[in-house]
Protein backbone atom coordinates (compact mmCIF):
# COMPACT_ATOMS: atom_id res chain seq x y z
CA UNK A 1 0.00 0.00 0.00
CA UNK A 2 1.21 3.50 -0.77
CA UNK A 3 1.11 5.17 2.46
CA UNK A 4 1.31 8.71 3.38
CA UNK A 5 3.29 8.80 6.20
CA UNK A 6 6.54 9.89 5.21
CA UNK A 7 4.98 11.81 2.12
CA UNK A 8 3.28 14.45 3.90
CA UNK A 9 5.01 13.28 7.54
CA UNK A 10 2.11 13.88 9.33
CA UNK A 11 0.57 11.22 11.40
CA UNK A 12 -2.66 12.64 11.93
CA UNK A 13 -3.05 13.81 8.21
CA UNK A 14 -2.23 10.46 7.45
CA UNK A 15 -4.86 9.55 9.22
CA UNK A 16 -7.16 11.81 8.19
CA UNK A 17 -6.92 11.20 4.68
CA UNK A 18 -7.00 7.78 5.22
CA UNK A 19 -10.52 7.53 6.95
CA UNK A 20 -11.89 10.09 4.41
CA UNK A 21 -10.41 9.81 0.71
CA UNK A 22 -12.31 13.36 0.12
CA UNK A 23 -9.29 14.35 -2.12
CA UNK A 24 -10.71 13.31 -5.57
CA UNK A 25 -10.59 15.88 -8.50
CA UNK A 26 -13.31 17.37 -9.26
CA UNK A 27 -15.17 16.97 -12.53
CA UNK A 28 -16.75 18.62 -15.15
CA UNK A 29 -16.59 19.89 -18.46
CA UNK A 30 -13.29 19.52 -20.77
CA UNK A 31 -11.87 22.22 -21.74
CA UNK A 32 -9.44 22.40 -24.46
CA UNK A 33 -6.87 23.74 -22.37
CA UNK A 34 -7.45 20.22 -20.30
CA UNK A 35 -7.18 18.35 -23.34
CA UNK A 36 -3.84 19.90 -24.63
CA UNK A 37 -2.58 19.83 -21.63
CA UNK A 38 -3.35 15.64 -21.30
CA UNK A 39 -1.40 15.31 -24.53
CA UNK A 40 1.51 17.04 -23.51
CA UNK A 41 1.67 14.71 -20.57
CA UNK A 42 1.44 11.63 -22.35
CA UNK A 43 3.92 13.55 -24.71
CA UNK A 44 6.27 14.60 -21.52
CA UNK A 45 9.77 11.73 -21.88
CA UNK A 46 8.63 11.56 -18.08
CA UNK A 47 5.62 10.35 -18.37
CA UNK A 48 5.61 5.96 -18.44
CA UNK A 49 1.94 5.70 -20.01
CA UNK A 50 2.12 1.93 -18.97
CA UNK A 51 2.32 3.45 -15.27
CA UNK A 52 -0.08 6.23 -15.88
CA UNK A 53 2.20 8.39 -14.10
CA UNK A 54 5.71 10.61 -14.36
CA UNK A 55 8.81 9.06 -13.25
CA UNK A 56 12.03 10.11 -11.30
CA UNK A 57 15.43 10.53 -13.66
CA UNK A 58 16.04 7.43 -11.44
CA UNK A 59 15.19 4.57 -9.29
CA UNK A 60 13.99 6.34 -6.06
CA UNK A 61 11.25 4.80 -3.81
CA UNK A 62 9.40 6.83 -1.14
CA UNK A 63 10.33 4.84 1.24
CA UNK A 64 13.66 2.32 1.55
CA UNK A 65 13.05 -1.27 1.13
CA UNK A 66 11.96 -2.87 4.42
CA UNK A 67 11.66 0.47 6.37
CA UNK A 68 7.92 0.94 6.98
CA UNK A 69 7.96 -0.55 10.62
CA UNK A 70 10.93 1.43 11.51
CA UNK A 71 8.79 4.44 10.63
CA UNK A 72 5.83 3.41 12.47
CA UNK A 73 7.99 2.75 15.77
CA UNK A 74 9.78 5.89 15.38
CA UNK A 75 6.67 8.22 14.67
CA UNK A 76 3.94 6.26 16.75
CA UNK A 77 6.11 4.63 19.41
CA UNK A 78 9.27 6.41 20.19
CA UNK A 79 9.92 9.75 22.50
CA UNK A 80 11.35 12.61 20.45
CA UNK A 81 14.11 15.29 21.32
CA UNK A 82 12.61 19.25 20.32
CA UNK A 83 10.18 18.59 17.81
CA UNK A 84 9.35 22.08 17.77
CA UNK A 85 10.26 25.17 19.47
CA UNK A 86 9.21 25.81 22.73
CA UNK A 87 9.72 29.85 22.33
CA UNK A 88 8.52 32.79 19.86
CA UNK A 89 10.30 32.45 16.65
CA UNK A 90 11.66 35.73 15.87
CA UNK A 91 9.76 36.99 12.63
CA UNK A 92 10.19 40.25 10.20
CA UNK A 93 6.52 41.55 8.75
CA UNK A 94 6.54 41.98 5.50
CA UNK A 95 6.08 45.84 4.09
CA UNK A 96 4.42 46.61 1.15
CA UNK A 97 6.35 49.94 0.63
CA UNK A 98 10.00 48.24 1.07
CA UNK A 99 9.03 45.97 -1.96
CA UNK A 100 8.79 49.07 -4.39
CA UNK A 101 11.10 50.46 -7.02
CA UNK A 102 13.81 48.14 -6.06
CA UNK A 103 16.66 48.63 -8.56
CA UNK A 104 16.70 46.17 -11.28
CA UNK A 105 20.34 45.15 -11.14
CA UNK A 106 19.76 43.86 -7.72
CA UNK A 107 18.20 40.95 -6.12
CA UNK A 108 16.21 41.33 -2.90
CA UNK A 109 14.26 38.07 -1.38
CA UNK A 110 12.81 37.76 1.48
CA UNK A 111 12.08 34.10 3.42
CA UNK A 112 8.51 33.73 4.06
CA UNK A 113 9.39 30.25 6.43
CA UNK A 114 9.21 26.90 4.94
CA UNK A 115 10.12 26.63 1.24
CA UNK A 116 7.99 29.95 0.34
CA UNK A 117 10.12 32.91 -0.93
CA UNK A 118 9.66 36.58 -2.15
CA UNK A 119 12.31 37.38 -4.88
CA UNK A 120 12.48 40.52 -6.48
CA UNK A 121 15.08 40.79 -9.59
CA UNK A 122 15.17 42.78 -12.63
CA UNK A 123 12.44 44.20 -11.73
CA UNK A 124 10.13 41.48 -11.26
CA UNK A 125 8.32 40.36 -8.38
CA UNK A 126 8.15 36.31 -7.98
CA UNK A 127 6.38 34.65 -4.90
CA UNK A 128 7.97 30.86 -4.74
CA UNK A 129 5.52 28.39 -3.05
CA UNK A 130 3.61 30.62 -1.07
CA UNK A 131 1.91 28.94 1.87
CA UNK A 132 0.29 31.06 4.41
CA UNK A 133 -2.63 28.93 5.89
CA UNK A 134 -2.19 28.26 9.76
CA UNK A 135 -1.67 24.21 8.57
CA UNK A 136 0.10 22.56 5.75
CA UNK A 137 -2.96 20.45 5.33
CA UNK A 138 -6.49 20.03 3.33
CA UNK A 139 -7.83 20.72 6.21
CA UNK A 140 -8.37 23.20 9.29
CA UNK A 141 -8.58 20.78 11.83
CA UNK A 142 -5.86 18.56 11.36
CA UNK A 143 -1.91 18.22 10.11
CA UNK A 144 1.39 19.97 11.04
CA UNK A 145 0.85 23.42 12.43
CA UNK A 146 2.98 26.81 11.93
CA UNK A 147 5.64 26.96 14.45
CA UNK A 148 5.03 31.11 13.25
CA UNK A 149 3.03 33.55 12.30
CA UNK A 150 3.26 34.22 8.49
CA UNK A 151 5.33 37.55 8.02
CA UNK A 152 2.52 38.32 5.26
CA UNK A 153 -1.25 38.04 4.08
CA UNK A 154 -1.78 37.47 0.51
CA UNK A 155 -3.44 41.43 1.36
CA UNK A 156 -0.11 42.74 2.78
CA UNK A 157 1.85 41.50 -0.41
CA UNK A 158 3.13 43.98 -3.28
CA UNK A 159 1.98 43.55 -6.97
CA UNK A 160 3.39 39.57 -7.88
CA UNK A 161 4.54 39.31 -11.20
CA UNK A 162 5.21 35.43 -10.98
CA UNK A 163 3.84 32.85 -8.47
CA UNK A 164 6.15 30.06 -9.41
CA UNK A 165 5.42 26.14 -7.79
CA UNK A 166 7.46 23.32 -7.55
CA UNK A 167 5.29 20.45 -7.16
CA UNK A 168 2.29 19.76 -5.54
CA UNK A 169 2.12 18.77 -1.78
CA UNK A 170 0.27 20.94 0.81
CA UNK A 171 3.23 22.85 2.33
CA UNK A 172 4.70 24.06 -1.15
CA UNK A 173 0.96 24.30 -2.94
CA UNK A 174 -1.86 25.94 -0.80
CA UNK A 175 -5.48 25.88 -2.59
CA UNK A 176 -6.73 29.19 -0.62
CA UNK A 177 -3.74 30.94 -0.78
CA UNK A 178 -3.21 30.55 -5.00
CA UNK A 179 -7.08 31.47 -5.01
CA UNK A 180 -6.68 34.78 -3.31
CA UNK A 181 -3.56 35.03 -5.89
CA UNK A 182 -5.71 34.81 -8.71
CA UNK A 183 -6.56 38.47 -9.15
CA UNK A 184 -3.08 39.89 -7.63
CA UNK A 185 -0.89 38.02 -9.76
CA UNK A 186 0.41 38.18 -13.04
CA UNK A 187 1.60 34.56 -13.92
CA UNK A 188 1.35 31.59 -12.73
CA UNK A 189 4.57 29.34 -13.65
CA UNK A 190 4.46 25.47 -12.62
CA UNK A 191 5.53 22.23 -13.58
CA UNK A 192 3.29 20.27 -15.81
CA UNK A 193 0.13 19.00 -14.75
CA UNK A 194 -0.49 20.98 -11.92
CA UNK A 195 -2.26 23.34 -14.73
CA UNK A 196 -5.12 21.62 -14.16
CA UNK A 197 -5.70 22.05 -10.11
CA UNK A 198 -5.22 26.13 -10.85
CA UNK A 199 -8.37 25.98 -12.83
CA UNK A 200 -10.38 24.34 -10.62
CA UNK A 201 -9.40 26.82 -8.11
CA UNK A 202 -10.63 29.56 -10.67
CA UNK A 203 -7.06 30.72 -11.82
CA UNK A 204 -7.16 31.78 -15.44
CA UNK A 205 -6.00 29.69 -18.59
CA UNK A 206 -4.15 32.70 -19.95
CA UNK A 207 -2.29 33.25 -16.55
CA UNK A 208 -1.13 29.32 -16.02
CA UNK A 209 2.07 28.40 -17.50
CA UNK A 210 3.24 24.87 -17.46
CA UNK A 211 6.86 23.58 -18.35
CA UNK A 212 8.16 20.25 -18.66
CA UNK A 213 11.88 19.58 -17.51
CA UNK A 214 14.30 21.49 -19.50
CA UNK A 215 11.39 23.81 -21.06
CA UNK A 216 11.40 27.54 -20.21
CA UNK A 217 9.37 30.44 -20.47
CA UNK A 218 10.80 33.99 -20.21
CA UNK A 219 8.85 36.87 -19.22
CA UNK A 220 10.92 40.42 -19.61
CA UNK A 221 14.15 39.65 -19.00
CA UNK A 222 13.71 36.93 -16.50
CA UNK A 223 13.90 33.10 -17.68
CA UNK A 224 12.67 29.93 -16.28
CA UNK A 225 13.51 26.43 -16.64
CA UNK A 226 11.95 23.97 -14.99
CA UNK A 227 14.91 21.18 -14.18
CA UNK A 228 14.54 17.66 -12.61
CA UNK A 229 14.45 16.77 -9.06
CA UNK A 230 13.89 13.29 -7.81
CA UNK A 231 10.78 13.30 -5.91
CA UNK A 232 7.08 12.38 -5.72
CA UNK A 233 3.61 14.26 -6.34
CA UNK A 234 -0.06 13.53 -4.84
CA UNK A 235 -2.80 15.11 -3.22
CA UNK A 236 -5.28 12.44 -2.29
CA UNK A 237 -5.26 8.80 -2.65
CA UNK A 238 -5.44 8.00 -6.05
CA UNK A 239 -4.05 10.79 -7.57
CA UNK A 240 -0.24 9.28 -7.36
CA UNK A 241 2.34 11.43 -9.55
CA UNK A 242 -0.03 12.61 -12.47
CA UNK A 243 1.57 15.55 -11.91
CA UNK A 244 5.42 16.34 -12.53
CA UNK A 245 7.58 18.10 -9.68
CA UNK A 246 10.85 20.01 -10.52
CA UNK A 247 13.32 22.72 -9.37
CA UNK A 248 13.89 25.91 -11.26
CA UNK A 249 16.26 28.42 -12.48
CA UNK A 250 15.32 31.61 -13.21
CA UNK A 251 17.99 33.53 -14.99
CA UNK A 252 17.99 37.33 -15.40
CA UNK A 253 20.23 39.95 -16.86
CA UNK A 254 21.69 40.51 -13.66
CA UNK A 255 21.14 37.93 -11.27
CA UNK A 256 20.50 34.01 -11.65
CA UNK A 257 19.22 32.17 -9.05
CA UNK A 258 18.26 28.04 -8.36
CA UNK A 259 15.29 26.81 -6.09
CA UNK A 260 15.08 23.85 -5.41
CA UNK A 261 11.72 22.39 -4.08
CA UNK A 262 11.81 18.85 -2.55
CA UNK A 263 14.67 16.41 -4.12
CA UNK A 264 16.89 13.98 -3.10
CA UNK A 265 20.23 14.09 -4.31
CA UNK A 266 21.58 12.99 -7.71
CA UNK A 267 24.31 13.77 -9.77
CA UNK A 268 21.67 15.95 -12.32
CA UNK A 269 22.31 18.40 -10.22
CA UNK A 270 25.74 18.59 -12.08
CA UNK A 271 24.31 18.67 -15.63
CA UNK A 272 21.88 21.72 -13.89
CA UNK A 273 25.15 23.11 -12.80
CA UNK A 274 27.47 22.93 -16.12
CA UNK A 275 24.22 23.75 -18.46
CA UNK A 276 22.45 26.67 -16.64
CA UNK A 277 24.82 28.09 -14.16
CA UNK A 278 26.41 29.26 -11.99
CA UNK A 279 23.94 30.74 -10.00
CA UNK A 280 24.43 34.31 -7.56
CA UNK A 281 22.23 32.39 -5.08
CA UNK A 282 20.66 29.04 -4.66
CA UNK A 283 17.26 28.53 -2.52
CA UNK A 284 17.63 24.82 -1.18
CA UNK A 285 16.05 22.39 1.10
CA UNK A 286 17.18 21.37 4.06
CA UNK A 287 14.91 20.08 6.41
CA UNK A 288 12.57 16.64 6.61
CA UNK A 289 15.38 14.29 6.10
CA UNK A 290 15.66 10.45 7.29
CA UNK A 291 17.61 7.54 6.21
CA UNK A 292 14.32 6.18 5.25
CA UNK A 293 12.76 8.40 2.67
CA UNK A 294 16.93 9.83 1.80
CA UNK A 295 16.15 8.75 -1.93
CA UNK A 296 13.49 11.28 -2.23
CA UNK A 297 14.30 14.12 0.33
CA UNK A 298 18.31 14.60 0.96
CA UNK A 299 20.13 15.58 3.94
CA UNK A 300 21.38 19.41 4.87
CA UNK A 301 25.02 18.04 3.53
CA UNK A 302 23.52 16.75 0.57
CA UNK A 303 22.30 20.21 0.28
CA UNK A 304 25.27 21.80 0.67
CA UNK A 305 26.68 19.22 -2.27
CA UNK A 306 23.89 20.44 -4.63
CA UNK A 307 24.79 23.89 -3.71
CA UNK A 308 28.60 23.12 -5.13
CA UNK A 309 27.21 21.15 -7.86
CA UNK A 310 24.93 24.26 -9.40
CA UNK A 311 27.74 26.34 -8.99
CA UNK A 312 26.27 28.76 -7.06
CA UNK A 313 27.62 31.74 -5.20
CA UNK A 314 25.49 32.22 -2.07
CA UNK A 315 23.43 29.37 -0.08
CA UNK A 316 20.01 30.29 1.17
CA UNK A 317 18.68 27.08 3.34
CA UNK A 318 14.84 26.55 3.31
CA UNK A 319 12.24 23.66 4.33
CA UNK A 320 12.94 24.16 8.12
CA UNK A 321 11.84 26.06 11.27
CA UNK A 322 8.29 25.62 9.96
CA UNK A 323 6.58 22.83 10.50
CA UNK A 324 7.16 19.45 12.24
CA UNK A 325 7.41 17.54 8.67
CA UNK A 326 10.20 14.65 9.81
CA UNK A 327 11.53 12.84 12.84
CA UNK A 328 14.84 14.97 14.00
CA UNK A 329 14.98 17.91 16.60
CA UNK A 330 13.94 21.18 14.63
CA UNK A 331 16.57 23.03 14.74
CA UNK A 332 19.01 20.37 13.48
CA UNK A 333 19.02 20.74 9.88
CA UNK A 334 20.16 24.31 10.07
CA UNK A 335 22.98 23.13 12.27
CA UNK A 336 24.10 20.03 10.35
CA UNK A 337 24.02 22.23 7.16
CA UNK A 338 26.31 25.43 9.16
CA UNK A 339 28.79 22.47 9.62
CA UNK A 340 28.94 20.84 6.58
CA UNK A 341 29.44 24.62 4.60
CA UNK A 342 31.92 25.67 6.67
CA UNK A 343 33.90 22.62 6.31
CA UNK A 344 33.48 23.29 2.80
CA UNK A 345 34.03 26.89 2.84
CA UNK A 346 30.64 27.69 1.00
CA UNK A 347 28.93 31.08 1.62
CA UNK A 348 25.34 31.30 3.03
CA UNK A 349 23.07 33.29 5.10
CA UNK A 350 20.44 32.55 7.72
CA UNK A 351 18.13 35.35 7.35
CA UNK A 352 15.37 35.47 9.99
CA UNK A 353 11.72 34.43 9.00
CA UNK A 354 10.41 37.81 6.96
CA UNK A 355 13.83 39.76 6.80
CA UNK A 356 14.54 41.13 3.85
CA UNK A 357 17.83 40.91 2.43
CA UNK A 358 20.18 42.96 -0.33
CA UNK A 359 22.23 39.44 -2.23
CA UNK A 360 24.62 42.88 -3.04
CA UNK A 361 25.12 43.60 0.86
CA UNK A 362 26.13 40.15 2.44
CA UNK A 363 25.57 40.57 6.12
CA UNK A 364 26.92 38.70 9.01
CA UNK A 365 23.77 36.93 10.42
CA UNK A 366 23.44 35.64 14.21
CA UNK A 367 22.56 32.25 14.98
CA UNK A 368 18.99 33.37 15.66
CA UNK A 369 17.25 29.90 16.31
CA UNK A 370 19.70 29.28 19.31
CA UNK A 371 18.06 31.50 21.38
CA UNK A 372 14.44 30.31 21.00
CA UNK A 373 14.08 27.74 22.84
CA UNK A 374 13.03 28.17 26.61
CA UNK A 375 15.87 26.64 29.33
């Protein structure tokens, strides 16, 4: 059975899904849109029609052969050490006004906590998986909780040029948050597939682009690739990878920078690298690791490997500090990825949740999660 467990690492969502199955896409009429977009997936070298489904670059299971007990002991039985914070995570609100004629030969983000991002460069605006609900779940009642406040309302955020998505699990792809983007954004850039859930949530055709691996779109100066990652995409039960995941580049006249969503680690990181790069700064994930789902979500010095790999400058770490999504102490990823980059002598930063930060002014950042938790 394909179980959700370390998919959306949530006990009680796995639960709750379980009991309920109320995940099915919806239905109606076909539009043409749906139809072209159906071909292109059965088009996509991705896609194994005998499988119905896309497929990693290579052989990665969810979960490593023989491990599914483990995980049951370790979530359901065994005592954890911090798996969240016990004090106020220190957060930056996000300001309308300092989002504003920002110079287009510079790159401002800002870290929105978990894998969502603002990114302003050459004078674009581009919101990376934004998710803002209170839970990283279908539902209100149930799954892993903020360890924050969001630093911003969809209402509090500047004009968005590009909302751009990486695959399509509920902490990187948030139903009521890209509905109340539907009117304030521009564009809608995701990997293919996922096309389909943004109309259903009454985003229009014309703003929904959708890229296989390797394709790109540019808008103004700006371009995006969508590149592979090894990973996994569902929603519900029976809705099992029919819809691709991927990282991205975005390239600019100025500045180039990577995200990479959820992956584990493989050496296409390297073609990424040598093909597209290097990069001024790389957004990578961190956090949610285990020797048991490795293949599909690597560690923070598997991070710091991609980071080399892509070439890039500057190391941003994200997918941590969030939410409770795997089995180690919360703050450890941060700390296992500090080590592993200074050993390597690769430059990041640790912004705080909502800070906003010049890429052109590298500051020396303070260890802020160290002084969080209550003695």
């Amino acid at each position: 059975m394909n179980t959700d467990g370390p998919k959306l690492f949530s006990r009680l969502l796995l639960i709750s899904i379980l009991l309920t199955g109320l995940l099915l896409p919806g239905c109606g009429t076909v539009s043409t849109a749906q139809i072209e977009r159906e071909q292109r997936v059965k088009n996509s070298p991705q896609y194994n029609s005998d499988e119905v489904e896309f497929e990693n670059p290579i052989n990665a299971p969810i979960m490593a052969k023989g491990s599914t007990w483990k995980y049951i002991r370790k979530s359901f039985f065994s005592s954890r050490k911090d798996p969240e914070p016990t004090g106020d995570l220190p957060v930056v609100s996000i300001r309308k006004k300092d989002w504003v004629n920002i110079p287009k030969t510079e790159l401002y983000f800002a870290w929105l906590g978990h894998s969502s991002i603002l990114i302003a460069a050459d004078g674009k605006t581009i919101l990376v998986d934004p998710v803002l609900e209170e839970r990283a779940s279908p539902f209100t009642w149930v799954g892993p909780t903020r360890f924050h406040p969001t630093p911003v309302t969809v209402d509090g955020l500047p004009p968005i040029d590009v909302v751009l998505i990486t695959h399509d699990h509920y902490d990187h792809l948030e139903e009521p948050t890209m509905k109340a983007l539907a009117d304030k954004a521009g564009l809608f850039v995701v990997p293919l597939g996922i096309g389909n859930l943004l109309e259903e949530w009454e985003i229009p055709t014309s703003k929904i682009v959708e890229l296989d691996w390797w394709e790109s779109h540019r808008m103004g100066t700006l371009q995006f690739t969508a590149t592979p990652a090894v990973h996994y995409a569902n929603r519900g039960l029976f809705d099992g990878n029919e819809r691709l995941w991927c990282s991205w580049s975005i390239r600019g006249e100025y500045k180039s920078f990577f995200v990479s969503g959820d992956s584990g680690y493989f050496d296409g990181f390297r073609k990424i690298g040598k093909k597209l790069g290097p990069f001024n700064v790389t957004f990578l994930k961190i956090g949610a690791y285990d020797e048991m789902w490795r293949q599909i979500h690597m560690t923070p010095e598997e991070a710091v490997q991609q980071h080399q790999d892509l070439r890039g400058d500057v190391m941003v770490p994200l997918h941590w500090a969030t939410f409770d999504l795997g089995l180690h102490p919360w703050y450890e990823p941060i700390e296992r990825m500090i080590a592993a980059a200074d050993q390597q002598e690769v430059n990041y930063v640790t912004p705080r949740i909502g800070q906003q930060f010049n890429l052109n002014l590298l500051l020396e950042l303070k260890p802020w999660w160290r002084n969080v938790d209550k003695l």
